[in-house]
Protein backbone atom coordinates (compact mmCIF):
# COMPACT_ATOMS: atom_id res chain seq x y z
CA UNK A 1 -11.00 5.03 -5.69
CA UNK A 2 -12.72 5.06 -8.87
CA UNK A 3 -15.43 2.04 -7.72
CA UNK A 4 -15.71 4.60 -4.56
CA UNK A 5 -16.37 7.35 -6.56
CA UNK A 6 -18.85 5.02 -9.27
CA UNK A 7 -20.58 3.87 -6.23
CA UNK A 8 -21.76 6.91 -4.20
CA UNK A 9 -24.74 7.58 -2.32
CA UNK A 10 -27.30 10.00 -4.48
CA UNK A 11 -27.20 13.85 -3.96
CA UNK A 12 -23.64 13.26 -2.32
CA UNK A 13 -21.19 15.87 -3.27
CA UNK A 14 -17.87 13.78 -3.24
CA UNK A 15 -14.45 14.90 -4.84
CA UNK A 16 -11.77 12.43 -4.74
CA UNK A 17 -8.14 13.25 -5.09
CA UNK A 18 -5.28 10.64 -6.21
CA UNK A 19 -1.86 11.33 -5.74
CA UNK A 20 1.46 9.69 -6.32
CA UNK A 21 4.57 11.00 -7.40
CA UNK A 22 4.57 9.63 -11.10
CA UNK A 23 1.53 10.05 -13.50
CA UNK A 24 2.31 6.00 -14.46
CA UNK A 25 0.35 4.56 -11.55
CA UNK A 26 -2.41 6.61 -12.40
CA UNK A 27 -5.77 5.44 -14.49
CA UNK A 28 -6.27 7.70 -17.21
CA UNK A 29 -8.62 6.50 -19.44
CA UNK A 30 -11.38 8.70 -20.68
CA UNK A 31 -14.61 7.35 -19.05
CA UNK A 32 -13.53 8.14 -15.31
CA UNK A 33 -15.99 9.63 -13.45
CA UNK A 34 -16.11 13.25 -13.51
CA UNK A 35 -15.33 14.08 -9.85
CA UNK A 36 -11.83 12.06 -9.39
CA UNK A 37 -9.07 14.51 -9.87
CA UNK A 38 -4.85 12.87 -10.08
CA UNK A 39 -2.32 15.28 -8.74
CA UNK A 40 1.33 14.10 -9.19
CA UNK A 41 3.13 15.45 -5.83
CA UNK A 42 4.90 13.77 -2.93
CA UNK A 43 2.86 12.72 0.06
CA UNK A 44 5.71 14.68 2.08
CA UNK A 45 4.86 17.80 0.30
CA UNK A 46 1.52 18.24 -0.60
CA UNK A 47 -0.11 21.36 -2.63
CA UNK A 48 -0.31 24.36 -0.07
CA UNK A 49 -3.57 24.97 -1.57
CA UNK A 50 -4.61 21.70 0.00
CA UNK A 51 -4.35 23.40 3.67
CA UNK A 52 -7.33 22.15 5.63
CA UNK A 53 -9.78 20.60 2.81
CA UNK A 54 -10.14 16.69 2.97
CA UNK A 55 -12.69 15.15 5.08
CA UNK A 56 -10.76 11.66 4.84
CA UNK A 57 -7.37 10.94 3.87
CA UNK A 58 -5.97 7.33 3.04
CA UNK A 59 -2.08 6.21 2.78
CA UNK A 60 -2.03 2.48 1.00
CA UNK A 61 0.59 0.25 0.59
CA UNK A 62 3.18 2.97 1.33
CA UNK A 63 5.63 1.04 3.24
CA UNK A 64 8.17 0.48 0.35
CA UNK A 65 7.80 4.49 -0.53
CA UNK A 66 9.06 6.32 2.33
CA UNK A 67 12.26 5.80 4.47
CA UNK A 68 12.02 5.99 7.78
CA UNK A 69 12.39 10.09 7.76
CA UNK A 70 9.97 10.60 5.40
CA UNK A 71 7.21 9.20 7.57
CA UNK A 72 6.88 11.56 9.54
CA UNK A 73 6.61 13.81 7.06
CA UNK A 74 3.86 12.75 5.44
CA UNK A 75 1.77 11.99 8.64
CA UNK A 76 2.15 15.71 9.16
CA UNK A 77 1.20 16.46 5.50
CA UNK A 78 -1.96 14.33 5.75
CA UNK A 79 -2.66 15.91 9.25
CA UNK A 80 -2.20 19.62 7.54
CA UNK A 81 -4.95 19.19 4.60
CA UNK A 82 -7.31 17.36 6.53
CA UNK A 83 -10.36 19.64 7.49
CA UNK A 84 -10.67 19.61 12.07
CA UNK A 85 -12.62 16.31 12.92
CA UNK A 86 -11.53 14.73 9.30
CA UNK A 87 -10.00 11.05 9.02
CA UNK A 88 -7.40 9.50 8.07
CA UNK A 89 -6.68 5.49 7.20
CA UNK A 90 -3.06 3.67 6.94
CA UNK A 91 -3.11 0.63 5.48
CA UNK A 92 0.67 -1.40 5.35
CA UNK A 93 1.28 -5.04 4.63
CA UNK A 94 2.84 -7.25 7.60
CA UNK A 95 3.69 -10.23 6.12
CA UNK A 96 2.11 -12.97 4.12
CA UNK A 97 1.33 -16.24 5.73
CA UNK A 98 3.73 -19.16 5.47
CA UNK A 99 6.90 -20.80 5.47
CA UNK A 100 7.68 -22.27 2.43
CA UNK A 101 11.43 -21.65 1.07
CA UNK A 102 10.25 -19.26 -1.15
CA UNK A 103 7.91 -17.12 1.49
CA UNK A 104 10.96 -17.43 3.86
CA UNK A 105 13.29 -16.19 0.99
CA UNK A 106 11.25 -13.34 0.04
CA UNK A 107 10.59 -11.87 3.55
CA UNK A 108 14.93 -12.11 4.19
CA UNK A 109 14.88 -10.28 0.71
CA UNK A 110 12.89 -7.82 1.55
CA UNK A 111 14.39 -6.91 4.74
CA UNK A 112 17.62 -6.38 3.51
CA UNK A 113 16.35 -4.24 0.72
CA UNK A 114 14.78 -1.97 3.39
CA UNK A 115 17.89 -1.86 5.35
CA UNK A 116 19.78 -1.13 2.22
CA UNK A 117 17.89 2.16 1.36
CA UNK A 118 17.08 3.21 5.33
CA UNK A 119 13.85 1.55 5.60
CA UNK A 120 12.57 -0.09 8.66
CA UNK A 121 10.55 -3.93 7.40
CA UNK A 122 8.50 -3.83 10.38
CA UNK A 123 7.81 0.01 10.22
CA UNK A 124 4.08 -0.83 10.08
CA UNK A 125 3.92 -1.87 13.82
CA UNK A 126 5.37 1.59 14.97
CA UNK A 127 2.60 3.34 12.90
CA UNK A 128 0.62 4.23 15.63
CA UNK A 129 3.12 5.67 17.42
CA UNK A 130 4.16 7.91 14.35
CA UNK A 131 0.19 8.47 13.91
CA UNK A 132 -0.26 10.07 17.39
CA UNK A 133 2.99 12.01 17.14
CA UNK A 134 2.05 13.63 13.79
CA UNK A 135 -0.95 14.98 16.23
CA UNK A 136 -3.40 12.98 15.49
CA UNK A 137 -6.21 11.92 18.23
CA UNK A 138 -8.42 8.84 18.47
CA UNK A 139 -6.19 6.31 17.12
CA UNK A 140 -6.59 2.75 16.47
CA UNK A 141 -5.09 -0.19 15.59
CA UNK A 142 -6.35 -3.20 14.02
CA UNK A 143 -4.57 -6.35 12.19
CA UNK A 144 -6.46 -7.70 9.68
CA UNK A 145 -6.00 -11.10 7.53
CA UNK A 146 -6.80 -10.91 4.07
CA UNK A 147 -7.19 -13.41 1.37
CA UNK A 148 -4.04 -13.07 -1.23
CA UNK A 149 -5.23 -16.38 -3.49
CA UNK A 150 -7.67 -15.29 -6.44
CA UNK A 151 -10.12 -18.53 -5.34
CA UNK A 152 -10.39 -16.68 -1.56
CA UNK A 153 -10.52 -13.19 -2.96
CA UNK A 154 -13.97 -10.95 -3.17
CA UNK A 155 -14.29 -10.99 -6.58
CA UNK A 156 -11.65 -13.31 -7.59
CA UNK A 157 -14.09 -15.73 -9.71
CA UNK A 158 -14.36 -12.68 -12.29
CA UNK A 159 -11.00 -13.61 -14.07
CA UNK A 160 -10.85 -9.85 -14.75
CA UNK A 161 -9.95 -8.94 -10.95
CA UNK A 162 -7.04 -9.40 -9.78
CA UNK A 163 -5.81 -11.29 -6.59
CA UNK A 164 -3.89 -9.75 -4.27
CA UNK A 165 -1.17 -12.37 -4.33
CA UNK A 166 -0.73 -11.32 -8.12
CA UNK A 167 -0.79 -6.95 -7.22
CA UNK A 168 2.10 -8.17 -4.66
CA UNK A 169 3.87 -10.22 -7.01
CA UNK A 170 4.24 -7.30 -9.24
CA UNK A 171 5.40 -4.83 -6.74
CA UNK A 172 7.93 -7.74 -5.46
CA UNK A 173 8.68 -7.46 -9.50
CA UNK A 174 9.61 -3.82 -9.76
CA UNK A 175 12.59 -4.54 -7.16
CA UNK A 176 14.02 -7.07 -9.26
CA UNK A 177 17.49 -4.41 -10.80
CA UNK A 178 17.63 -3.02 -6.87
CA UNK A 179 17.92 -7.07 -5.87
CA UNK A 180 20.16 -7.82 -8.11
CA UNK A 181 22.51 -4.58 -7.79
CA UNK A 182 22.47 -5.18 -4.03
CA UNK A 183 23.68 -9.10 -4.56
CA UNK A 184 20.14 -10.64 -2.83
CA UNK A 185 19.74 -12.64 -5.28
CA UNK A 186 22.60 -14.73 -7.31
CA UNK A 187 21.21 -13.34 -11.34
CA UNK A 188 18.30 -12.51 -13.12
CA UNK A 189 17.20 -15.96 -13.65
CA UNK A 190 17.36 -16.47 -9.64
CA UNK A 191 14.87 -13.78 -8.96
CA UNK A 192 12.83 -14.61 -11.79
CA UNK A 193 12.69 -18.17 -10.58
CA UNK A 194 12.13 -17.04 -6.71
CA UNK A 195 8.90 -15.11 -8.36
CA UNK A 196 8.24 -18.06 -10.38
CA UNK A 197 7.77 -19.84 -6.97
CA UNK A 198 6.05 -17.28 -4.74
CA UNK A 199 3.42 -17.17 -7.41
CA UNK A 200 2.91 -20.94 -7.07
CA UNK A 201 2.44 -20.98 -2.81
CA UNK A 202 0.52 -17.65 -2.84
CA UNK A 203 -1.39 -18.10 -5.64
CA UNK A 204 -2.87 -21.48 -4.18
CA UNK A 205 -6.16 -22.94 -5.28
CA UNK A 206 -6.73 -26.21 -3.00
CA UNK A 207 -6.47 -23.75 0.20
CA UNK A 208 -6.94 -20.46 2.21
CA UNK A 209 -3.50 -17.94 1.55
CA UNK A 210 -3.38 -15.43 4.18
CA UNK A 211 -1.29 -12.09 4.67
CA UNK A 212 -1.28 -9.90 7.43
CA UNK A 213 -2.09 -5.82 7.42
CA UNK A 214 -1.52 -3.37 10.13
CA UNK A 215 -4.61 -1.20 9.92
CA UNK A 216 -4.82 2.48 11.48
CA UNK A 217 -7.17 4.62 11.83
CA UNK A 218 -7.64 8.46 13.43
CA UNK A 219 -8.96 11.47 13.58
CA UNK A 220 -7.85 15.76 13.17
């Protein structure tokens, strides 16, 4: 959002809005540019000042946020303060590619932490579904591959940019207490080690690492 906002067309008029529920996943450092805005609210119950004012809306990486009631929810939120004829975009990881031990481990993991706390693991191929029954018109669905290894990844010779293997590791991360409370994994060390792992097949340098995204797209 902030590259978007850094990287506008001239005379263009764009406000951009982040929102998440806790003001930690937010940037706040004081050179931002001037027209990004952070709201802390829920995506299921947006400001009702926000009725009818976005030309786009995007939901990212949202599939470990929302159980499979919420969803619906906040496909009718994002509906609600989009202006008639805005867009929206839905962007949810599939799975990475691969079949190591590790890759295999940490896809059985993750499904049964979804299960655990009423989420769906394969939620992202119903999306469209949800998307036209939140109201929405013109949608469409697209699976994309992208590049998780740093070597593979736009921008992944600047050692300041992230790969995307390395953003996943750390969200794999923050589930390590639910893991371990739920008895996936045998101890601390075991997850740590199962991490230790992951990072070594998706963070490959000798060849292409792939994962899979469900992309949708429609419109008000």
């Amino acid at each position: 959002m902030i590259d978007v906002a850094k990287t506008a067309p001239p005379n263009t008029q764009w406000t951009l809005y982040g929102v998440d529920v806790s003001w930690t996943q937010f940037s706040l450092s004081t050179d931002l540019p001037t027209n990004i805005f952070f709201e802390q609210a829920s995506v299921i119950s947006l400001p009702r000042s926000w009725n009818v004012s976005f030309d786009f809306v995007q939901l990212r990486m949202m599939h470990a946020a929302l159980s499979d009631a919420e969803w619906p929810l906040a496909l009718r939120e994002t509906h609600r303060v989009l202006k008639h004829g805005g867009s929206m975009q839905l962007m949810a990881p599939m799975k990475p590619c691969g079949n190591t031990p590790a890759i295999l481990r940490q896809a059985d993991l993750f499904n049964r932490l979804f299960y655990a706390v009423g989420m769906d693991p394969d939620l992202s191929q119903k999306m469209p579904q949800l998307v036209r029954d939140a109201g929405f018109r013109d949608v469409r669905c697209d699976i994309r591959m992208v590049a998780l290894n740093k070597k593979l990844a736009e921008g992944g010779e600047d050692g300041n940019v992230p790969s995307l293997a390395t953003l996943l590791l750390a969200a794999v991360n923050r589930m390590k207490a639910k893991a371990i409370e739920l008895g996936c994994v045998d101890s601390a060390e075991d997850f740590d080690d199962l991490l230790k792992k992951l990072e070594a097949d998706w963070n490959v340098d000798d060849r292409p690492m792939y994962g899979y995204f469900v992309i949708v797209t429609a419109h008000k």
